[in-house]
Protein backbone atom coordinates (compact mmCIF):
# COMPACT_ATOMS: atom_id res chain seq x y z
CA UNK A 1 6.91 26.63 14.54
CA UNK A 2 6.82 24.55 11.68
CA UNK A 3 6.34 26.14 8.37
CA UNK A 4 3.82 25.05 5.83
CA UNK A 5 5.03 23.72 2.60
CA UNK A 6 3.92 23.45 -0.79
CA UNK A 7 3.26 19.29 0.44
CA UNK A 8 1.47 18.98 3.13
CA UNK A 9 3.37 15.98 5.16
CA UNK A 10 1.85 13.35 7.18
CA UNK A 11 1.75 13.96 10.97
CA UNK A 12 2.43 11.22 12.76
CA UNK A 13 5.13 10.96 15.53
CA UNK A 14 6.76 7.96 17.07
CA UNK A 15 8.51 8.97 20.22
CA UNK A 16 10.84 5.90 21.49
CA UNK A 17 12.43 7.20 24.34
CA UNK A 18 13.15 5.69 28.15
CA UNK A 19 12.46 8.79 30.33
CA UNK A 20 8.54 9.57 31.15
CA UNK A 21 9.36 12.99 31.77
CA UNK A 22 11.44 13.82 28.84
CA UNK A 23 8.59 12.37 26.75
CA UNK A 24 6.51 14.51 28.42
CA UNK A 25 8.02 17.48 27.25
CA UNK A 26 8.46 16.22 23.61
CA UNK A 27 5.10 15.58 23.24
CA UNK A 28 3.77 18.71 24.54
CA UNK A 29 6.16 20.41 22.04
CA UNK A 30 5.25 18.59 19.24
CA UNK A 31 1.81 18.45 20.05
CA UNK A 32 1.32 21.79 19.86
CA UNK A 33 2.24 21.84 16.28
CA UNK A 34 -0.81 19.70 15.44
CA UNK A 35 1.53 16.42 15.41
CA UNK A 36 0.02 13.26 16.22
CA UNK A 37 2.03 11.78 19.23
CA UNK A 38 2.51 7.80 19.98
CA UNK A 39 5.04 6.63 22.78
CA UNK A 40 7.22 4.01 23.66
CA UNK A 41 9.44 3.29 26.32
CA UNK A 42 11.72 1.14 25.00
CA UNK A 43 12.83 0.00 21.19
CA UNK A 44 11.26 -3.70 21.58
CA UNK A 45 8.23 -1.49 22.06
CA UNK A 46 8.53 1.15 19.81
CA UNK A 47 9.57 -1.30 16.92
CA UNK A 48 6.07 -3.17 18.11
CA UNK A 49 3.74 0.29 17.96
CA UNK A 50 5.97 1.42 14.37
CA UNK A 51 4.39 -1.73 12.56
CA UNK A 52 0.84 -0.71 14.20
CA UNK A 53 1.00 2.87 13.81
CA UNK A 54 2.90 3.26 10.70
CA UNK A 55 4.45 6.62 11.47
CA UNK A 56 5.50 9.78 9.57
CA UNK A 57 8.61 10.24 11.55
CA UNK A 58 10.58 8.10 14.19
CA UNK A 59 12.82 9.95 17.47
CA UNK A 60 14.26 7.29 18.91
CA UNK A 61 17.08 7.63 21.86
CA UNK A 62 20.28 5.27 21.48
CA UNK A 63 23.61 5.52 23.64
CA UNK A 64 24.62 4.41 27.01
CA UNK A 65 21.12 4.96 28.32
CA UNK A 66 19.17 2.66 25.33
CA UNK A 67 21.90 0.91 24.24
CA UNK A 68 19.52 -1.03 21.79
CA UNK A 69 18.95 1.72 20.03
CA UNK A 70 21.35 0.97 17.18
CA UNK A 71 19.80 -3.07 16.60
CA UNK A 72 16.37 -1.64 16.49
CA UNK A 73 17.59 1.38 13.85
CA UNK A 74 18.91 -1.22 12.18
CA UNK A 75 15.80 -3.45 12.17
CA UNK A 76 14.01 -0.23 11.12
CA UNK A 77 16.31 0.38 8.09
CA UNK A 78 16.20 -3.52 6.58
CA UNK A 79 12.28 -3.88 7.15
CA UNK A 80 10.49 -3.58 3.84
CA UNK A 81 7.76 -1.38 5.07
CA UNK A 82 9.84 0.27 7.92
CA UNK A 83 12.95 1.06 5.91
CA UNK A 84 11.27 4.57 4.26
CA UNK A 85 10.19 6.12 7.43
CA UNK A 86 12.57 8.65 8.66
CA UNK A 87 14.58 8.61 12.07
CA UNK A 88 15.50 11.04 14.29
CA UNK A 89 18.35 10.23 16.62
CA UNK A 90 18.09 11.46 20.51
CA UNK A 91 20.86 10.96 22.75
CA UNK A 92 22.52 13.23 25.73
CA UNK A 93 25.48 11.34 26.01
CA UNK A 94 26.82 9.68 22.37
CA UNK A 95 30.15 10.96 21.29
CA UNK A 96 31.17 12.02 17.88
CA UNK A 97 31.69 8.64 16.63
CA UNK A 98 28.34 7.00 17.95
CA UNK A 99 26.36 10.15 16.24
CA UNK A 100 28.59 9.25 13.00
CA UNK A 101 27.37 5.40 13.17
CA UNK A 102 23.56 6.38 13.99
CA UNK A 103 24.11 8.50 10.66
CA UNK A 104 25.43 5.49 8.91
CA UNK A 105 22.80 3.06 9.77
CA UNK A 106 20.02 5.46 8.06
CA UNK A 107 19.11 7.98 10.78
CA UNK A 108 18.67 11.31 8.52
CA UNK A 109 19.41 14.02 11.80
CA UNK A 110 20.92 12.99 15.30
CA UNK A 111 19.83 15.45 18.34
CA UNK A 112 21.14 15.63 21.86
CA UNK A 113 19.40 17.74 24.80
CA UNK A 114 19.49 20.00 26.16
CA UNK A 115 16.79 20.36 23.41
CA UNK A 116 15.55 24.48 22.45
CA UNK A 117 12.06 24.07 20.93
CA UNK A 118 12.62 26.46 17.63
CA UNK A 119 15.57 24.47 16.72
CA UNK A 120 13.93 20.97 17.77
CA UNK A 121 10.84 21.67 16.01
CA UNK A 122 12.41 22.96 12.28
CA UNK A 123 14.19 19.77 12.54
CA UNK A 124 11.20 17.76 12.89
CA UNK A 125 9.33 19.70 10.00
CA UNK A 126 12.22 19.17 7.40
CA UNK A 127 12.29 15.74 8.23
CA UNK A 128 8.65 15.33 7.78
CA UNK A 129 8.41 17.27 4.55
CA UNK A 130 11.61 15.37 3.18
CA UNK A 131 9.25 12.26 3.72
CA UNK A 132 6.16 13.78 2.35
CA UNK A 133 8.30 14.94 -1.02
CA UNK A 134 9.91 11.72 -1.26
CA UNK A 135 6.27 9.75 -0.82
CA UNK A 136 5.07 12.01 -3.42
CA UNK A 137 7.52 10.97 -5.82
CA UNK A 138 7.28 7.40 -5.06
CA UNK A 139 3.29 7.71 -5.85
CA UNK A 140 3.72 8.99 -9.19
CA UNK A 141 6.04 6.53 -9.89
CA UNK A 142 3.75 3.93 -8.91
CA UNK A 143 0.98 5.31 -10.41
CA UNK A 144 -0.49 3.92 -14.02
CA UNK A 145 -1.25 7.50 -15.91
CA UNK A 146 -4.27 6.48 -17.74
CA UNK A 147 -6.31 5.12 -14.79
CA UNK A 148 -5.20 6.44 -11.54
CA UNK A 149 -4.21 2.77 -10.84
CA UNK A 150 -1.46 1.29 -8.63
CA UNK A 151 0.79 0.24 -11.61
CA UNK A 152 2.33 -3.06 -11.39
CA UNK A 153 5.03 -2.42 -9.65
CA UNK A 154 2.99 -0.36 -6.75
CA UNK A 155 0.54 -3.78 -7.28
CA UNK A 156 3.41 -6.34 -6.74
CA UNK A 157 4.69 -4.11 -2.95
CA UNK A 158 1.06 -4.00 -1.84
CA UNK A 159 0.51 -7.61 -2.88
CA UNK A 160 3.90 -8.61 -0.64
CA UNK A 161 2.95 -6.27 2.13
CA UNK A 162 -1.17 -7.83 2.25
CA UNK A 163 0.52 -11.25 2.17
CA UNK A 164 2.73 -10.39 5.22
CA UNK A 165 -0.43 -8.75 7.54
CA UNK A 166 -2.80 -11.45 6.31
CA UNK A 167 -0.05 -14.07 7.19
CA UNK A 168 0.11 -12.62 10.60
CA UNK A 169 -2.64 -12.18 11.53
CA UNK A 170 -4.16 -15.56 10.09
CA UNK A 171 -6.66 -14.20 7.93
CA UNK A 172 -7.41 -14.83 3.94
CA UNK A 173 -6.31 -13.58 1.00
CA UNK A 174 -7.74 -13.07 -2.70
CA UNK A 175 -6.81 -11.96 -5.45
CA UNK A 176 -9.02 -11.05 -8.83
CA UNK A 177 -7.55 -10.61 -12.32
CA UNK A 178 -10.03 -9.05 -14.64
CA UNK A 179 -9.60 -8.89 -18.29
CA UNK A 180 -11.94 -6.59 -20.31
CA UNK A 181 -13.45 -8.88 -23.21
CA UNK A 182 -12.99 -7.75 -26.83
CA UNK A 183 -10.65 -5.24 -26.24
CA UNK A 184 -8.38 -4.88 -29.23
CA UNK A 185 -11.53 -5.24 -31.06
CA UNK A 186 -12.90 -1.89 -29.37
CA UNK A 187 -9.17 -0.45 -30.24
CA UNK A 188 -9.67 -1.66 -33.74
CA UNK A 189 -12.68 -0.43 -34.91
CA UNK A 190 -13.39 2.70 -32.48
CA UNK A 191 -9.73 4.13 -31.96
CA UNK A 192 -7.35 4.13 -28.95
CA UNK A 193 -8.98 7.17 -27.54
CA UNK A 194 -12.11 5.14 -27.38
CA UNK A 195 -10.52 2.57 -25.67
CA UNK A 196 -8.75 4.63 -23.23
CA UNK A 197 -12.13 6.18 -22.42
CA UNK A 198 -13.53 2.70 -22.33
CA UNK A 199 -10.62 1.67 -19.99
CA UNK A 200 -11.27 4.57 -17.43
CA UNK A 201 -14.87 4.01 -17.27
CA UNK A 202 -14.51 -0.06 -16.40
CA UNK A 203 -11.88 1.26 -13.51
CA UNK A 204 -14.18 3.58 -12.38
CA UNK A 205 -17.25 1.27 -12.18
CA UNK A 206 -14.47 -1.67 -10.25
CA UNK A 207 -13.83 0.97 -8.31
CA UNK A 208 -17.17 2.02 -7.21
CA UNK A 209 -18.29 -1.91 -6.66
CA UNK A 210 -14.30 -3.23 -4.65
CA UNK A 211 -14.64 -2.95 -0.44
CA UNK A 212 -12.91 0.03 1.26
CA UNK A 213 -10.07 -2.21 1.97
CA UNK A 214 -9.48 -3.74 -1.43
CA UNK A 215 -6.55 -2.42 -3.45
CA UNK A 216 -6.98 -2.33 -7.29
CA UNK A 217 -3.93 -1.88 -10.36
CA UNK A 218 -3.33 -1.89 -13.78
CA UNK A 219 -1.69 -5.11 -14.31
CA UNK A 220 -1.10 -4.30 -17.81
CA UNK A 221 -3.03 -3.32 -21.32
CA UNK A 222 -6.49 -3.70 -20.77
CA UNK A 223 -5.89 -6.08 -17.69
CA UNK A 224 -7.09 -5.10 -13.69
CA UNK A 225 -6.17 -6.44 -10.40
CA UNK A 226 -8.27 -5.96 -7.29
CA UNK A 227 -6.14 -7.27 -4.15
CA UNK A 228 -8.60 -8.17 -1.64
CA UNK A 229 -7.54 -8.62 2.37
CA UNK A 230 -9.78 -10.70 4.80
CA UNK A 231 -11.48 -12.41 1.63
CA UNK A 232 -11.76 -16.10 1.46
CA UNK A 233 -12.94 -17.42 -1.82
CA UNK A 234 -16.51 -17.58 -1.32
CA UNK A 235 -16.54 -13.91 -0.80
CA UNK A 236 -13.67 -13.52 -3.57
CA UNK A 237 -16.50 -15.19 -6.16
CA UNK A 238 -19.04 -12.97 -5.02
CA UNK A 239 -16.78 -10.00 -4.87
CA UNK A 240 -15.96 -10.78 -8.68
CA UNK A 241 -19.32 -11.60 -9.25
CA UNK A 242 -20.68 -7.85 -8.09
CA UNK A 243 -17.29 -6.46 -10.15
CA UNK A 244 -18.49 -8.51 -13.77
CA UNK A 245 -22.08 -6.96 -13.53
CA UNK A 246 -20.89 -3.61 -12.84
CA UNK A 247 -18.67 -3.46 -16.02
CA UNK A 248 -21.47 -5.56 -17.75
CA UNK A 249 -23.86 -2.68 -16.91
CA UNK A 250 -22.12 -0.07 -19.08
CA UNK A 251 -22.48 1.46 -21.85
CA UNK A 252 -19.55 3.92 -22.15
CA UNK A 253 -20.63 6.93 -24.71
CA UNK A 254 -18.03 7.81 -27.13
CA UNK A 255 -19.03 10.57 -29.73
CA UNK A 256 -21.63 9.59 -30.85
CA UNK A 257 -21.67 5.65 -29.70
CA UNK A 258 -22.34 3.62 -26.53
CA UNK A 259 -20.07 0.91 -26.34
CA UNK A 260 -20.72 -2.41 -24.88
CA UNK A 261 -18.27 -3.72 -22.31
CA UNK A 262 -17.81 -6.57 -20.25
CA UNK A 263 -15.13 -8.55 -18.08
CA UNK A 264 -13.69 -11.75 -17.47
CA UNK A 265 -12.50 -12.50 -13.99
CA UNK A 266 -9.96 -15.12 -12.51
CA UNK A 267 -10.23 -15.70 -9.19
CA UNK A 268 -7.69 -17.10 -6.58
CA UNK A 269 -7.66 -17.28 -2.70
CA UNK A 270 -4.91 -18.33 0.34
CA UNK A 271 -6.32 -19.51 3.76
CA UNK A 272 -2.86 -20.70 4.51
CA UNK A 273 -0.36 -18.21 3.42
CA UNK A 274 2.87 -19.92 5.08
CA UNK A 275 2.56 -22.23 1.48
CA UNK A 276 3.53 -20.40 -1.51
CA UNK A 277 3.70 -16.81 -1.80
CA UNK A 278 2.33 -13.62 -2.86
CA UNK A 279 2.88 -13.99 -6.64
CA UNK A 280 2.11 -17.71 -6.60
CA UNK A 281 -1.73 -16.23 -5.63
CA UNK A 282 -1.74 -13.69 -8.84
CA UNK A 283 -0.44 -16.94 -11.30
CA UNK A 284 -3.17 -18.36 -10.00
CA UNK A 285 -5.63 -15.86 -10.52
CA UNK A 286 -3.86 -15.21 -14.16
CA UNK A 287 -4.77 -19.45 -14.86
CA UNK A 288 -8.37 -19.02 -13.68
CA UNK A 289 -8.79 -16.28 -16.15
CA UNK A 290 -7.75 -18.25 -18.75
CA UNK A 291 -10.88 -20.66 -18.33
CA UNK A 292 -13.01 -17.62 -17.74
CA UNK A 293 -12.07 -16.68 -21.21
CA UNK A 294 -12.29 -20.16 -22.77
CA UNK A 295 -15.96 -20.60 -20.95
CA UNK A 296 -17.22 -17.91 -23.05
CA UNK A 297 -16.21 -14.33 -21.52
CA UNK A 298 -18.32 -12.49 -19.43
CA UNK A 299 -17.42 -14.75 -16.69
CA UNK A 300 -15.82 -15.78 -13.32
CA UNK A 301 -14.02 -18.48 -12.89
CA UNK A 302 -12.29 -19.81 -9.62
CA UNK A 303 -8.79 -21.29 -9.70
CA UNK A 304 -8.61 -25.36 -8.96
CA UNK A 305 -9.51 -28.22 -10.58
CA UNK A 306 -12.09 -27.90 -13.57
CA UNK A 307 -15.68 -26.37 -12.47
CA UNK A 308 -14.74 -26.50 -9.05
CA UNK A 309 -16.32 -23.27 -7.19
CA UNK A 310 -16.48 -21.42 -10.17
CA UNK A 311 -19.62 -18.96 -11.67
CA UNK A 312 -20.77 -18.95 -15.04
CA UNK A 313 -22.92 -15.94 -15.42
CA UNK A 314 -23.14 -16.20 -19.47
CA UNK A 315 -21.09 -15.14 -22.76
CA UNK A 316 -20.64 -11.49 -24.30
C-alpha cells in the first residue's frame, strides 16, 4: 500500500519498459493504488508520451536489455521541463557499477526484479511524495504573496515553456502587460493597505475575464501579465479589451470609500516564434504600454508602428 501523506502527490505513472508482460504486471500493481498508468515500449517512445503526458513519476528499464536507457535518462535530466520529474530505474541484469551511473545521471531509486509488491510500491509512494513536497516548495517560491500570482520568476519559466509548445506546434502567442493607472496616487492619498486591497481586487476581476488557458503574474508593483497561448493579436486586442473594462468596472470599497480603478494594457503577439524569443514578446508588450499610457490611460495599445492595430477606448 501506499500511505497517505500530509501532501497529497500527483498520480501519474510513466512505465518505459520493453516486455508486454512485465508491464502488465506493473500496471496492475500500481493501478490498484489509484495510480494513473501510461506505457511505452521503448525510450524513443516513452521520452515522446513524457512531453505529452507530463508525468508524476518515470520507471524506466536500462541495461543490456534497453541499452538506451541511460541517453534517454540523460535527455530526461537536461530537458527544462523534464529535468524535475523523478525516475525510477528498472533493470534485472545491471551490475553494481551500471546502478551507480543510473544514480549519477539523476535517477533518485534503481530497482531490479524479481520485484515484491510491498517493497515496489513504498518505493513508488516516497518517490511520488518527494515530488509532490518538492513541487510544493517550488510553488510558494514562485508565488507573489499579495495576489496569488505567478511571480516573475514563475512568469518568465511559463513564458519559455508557452514559447516552446506554441513553437511546436505552430500556433500564436500573446502576451498583455497591464499597468493599473494612478497607482501611487491611490498609495498616496488612501494608504498601502488600500492599495493592496485595490491590487487584489483588479487581479481578481483579470482573473475572472483571462481564458482557461491563459496564465497571469505579478510582473512587479502594481504591474500584471496575462500570457496567452493560441492567441493571435486580433484576439490578444480583444482579450485586453474585455480585461480594461473589467478593471474599469470597479469600484473597490475601502472603509468607507469606493475607489475608482482602471488599466492600461500593452499588447504584443508572435505568429512566427522561430524569430526572437520569449522575452523579446514581453519588451514588446512593456513598449506598447508605454503608448497606452501616453494616449491617455485607460487604454490598449498594440505593439508596431504608431496606431497600427491598436484600441483607444478613452482616458481615466
Amino acid at each position: 500500500m501506499i500511505p497517505n501523506g500530509t501532501i497529497e502527490p500527483e498520480r501519474r505513472v510513466l512505465l518505459i519498459q520493453t516486455s508486454a508482460s512485465e508491464r502488465r504486471v506493473l500496471r496492475r500493481w500500481l493501478e490498484a493504488e489509484a495510480l494513473e498508468v501510461f506505457e511505452a515500449a521503448d525510450a524513443a517512445a516513452g521520452l515522446a508520451a513524457c512531453a505529452e503526458v507530463r508525468p508524476s513519476l518515470v520507471l524506466l528499464e536500462f541495461g543490456e536489455r534497453t541499452p538506451e536507457g541511460f541517453a534517454a535518462l540523460r535527455r530526461l535530466k537536461e530537458g527544462p521541463y523534464t529535468r524535475s520529474i523523478p525516475v525510477i530505474g528498472l533493470s534485472a541484469d545491471a551490475n553494481s557499477a551500471e546502478k551507480a551511473r543510473c544514480i549519477d545521471l539523476g535517477a533518485v531509486d534503481v530497482l531490479s526484479p524479481p520485484f515484491e509488491p510491498v517493497e515496489f510500491l513504498a518505493r513508488i509512494g516516497s518517490a511520488l511524495r518527494t515530488k509532490a513536497l518538492l513541487d510544493l516548495l517550488e510553488s510558494r517560491a514562485h508565488l507573489d504573496g499579495l495576489t496569488g500570482l505567478g511571480n516573475r520568476f514563475a512568469l518568465e519559466d511559463q513564458l519559455r515553456h508557452d514559447w516552446e509548445v506554441c513553437r511546436r506546434r505552430g500556433c500564436p502567442l500573446a502576451v498583455l502587460l497591464a499597468d493599473l493607472d494612478r497607482f501611487k496616487a491611490i498609495n498616496d492619498r488612501y494608504g498601502h493597505a488600500a492599495g493592496d486591497e485595490v491590487l487584489r481586487q483588479a487581479t481578481a476581476a483579470l482573473r475572472r475575464s483571462a481564458r482557461a488557458g491563459d496564465f497571469l503574474a505579478r510582473y512587479g508593483g502594481e504591474e500584471l501579465v496575462v500570457v496567452a497561448p493560441d492567441c493571435d493579436l486580433d484576439g490578444a486586442l480583444l482579450l485586453a479589451e474585455r480585461l480594461r473594462a473589467s478593471v474599469a468596472g470597479l469600484r473597490v470599497a475601502y472603509r468607507d470609500l469606493a475607489i475608482r480603478l482602471t488599466v492600461s494594457i500593452g499588447v504584443a503577439a508572435a505568429t512566427d516564434l522561430d524569430q526572437d524569443g520569449p522575452l523579446d514578446l514581453l519588451l514588446q508588450a512593456d513598449q506598447a504600454l508605454y503608448r497606452a499610457k501616453a494616449a491617455g490611460r485607460d487604454t490598449v495599445c498594440a505593439w508596431g508602428p504608431i496606431d497600427a492595430a491598436s484600441i483607444a477606448t478613452g482616458a481615466a
